[in-house]
C-alpha atoms as a PDB file:
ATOM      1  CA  UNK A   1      66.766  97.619 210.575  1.00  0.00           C
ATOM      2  CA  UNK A   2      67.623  97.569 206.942  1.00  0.00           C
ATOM      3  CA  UNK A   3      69.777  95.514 204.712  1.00  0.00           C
ATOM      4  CA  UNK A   4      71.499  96.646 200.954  1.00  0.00           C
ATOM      5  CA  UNK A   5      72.841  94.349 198.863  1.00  0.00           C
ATOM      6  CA  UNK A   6      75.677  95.219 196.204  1.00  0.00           C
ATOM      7  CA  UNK A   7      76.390  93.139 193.290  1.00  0.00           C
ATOM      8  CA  UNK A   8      79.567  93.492 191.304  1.00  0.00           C
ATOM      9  CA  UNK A   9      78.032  92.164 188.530  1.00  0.00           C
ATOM     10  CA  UNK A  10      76.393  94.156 185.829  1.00  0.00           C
ATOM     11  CA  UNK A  11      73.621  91.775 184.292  1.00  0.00           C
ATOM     12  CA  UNK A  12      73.142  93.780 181.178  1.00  0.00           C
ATOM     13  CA  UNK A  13      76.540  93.772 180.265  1.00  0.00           C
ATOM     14  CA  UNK A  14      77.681  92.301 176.721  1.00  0.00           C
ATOM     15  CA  UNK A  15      79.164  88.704 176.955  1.00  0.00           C
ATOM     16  CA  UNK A  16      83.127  88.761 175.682  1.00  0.00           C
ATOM     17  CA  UNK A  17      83.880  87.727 172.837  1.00  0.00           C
ATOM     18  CA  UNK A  18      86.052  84.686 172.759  1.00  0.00           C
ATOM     19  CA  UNK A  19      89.234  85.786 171.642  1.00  0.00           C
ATOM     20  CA  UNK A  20      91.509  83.880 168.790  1.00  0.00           C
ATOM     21  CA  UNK A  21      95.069  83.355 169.210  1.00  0.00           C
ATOM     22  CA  UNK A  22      97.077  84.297 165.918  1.00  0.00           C
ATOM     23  CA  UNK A  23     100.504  85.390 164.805  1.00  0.00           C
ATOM     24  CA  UNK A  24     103.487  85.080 162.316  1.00  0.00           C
ATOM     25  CA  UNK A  25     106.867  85.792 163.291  1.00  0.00           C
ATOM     26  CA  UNK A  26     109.722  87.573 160.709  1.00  0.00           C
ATOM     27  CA  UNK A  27     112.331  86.353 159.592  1.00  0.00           C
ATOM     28  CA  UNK A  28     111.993  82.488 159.580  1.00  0.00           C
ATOM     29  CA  UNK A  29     113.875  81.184 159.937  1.00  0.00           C
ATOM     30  CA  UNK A  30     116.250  83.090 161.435  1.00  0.00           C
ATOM     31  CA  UNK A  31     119.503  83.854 162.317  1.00  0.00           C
ATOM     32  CA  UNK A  32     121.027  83.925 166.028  1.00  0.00           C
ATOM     33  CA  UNK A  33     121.506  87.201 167.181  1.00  0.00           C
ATOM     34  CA  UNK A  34     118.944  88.965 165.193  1.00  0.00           C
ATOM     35  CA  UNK A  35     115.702  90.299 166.337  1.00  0.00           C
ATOM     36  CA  UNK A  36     113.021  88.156 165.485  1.00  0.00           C
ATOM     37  CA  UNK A  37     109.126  90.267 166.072  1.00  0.00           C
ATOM     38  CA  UNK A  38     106.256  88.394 166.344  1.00  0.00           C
ATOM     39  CA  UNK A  39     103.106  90.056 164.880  1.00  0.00           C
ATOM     40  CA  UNK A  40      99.664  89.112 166.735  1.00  0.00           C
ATOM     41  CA  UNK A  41      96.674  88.774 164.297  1.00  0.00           C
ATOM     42  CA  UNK A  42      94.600  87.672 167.045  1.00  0.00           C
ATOM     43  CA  UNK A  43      91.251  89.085 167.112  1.00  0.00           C
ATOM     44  CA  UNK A  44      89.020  90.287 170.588  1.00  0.00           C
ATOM     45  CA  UNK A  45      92.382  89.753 172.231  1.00  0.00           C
ATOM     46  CA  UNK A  46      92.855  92.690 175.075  1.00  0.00           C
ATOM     47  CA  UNK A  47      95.864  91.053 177.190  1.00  0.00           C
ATOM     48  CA  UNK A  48      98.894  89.102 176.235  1.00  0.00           C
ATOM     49  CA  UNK A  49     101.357  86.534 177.078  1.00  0.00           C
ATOM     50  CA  UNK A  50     104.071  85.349 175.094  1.00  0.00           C
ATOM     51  CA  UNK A  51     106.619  82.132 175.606  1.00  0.00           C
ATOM     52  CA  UNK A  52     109.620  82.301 173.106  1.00  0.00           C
ATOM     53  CA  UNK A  53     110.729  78.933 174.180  1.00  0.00           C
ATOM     54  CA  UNK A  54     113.911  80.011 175.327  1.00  0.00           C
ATOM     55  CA  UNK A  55     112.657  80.936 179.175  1.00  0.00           C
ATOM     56  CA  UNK A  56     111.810  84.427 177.834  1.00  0.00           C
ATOM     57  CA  UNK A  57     108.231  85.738 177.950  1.00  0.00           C
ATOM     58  CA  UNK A  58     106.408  89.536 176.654  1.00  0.00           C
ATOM     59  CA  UNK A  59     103.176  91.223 177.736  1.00  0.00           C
ATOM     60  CA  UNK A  60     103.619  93.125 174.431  1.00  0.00           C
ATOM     61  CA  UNK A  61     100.837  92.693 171.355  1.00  0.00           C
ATOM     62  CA  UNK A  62     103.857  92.987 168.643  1.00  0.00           C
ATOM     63  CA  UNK A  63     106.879  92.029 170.888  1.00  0.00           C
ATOM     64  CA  UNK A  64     110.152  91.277 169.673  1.00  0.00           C
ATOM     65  CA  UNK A  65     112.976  88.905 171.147  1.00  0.00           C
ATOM     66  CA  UNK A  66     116.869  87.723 170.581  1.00  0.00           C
ATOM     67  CA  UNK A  67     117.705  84.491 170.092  1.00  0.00           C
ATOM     68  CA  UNK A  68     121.664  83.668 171.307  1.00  0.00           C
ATOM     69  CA  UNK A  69     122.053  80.394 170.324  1.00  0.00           C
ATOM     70  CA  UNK A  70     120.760  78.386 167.318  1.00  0.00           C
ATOM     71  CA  UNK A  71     118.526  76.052 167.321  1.00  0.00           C
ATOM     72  CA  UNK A  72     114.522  74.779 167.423  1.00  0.00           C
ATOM     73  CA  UNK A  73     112.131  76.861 170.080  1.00  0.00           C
ATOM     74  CA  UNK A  74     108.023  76.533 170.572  1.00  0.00           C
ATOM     75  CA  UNK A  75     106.377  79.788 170.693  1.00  0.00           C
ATOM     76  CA  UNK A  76     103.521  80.292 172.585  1.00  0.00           C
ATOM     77  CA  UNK A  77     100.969  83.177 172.098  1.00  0.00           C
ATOM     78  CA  UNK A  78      98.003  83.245 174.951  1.00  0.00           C
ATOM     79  CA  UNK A  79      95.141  85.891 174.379  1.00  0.00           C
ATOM     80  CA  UNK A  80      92.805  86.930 176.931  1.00  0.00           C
ATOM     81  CA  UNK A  81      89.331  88.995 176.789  1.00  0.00           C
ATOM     82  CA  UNK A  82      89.293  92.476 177.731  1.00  0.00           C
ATOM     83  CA  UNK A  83      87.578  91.160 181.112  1.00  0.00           C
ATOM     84  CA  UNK A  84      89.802  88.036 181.471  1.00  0.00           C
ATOM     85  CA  UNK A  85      87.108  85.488 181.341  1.00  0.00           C
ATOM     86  CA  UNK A  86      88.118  83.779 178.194  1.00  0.00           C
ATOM     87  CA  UNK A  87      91.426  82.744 176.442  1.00  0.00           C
ATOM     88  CA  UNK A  88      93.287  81.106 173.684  1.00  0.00           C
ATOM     89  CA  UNK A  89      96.481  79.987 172.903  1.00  0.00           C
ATOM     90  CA  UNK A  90      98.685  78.926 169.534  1.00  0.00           C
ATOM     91  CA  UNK A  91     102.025  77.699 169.193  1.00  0.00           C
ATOM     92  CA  UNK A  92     104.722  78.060 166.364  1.00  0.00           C
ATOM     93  CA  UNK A  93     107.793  76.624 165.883  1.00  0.00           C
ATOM     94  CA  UNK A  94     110.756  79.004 164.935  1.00  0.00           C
ATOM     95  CA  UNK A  95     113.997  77.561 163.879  1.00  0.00           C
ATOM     96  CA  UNK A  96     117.136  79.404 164.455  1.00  0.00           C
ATOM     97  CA  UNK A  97     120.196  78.930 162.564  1.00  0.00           C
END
C-alpha cells in the first residue's frame, strides 16, 4: 500500500500585502440626481465592495451611483487582497442637497 498527500498550500508563496482602504468621491457635496463617482486610492486592493448608504452597493474599483433624494449617507469602501486573506475598510460621509 501507498499513501500521497496533497497540500493546497504553496509554502513559498509571498505573504499579501495588507491592503489600505482609500477614496474621494466628486462632486461634494452634491446634488440629487447627479452622478456622484467614487475614486479608490486604495493600495494592494484586488477586490471591492462598496456601501453608498442608500441600500446600494458596487463591485467596481471607480464605481459611480445616483442619489434620488437629498440628504446625509455613510459610504463604505471594503478592500480585499488579491487572495482574500486580508481587508480594510473606510467610510465617508457624502451630503446630498
Amino acid at each position: 500500500a501507498s499513501l500521497a498527500f496533497t497540500s493546497c498550500k504553496d509554502d513559498n508563496a509571498e505573504p499579501q500585502p495588507q491592503p489600505d482602504a482609500c477614496f474621494t468621491v466628486t462632486p461634494s457635496p452634491a446634488t440629487a440626481g447627479a452622478t456622484v463617482t467614487f475614486t479608490s486610492c486604495a493600495t494592494d486592493a484586488h477586490h471591492f465592495e462598496w456601501d453608498f448608504g442608500d441600500s446600494a452597493t458596487s463591485d467596481q474599483e471607480n464605481p459611480t451611483h445616483i442619489y434620488n433624494n437629498p440628504g446625509t449617507y455613510t459610504i463604505q469602501q471594503h478592500v480585499f487582497s488579491e487572495d482574500m486573506t486580508k481587508s480594510d475598510s473606510t467610510t465617508n460621509i457624502l451630503i446630498i442637497n
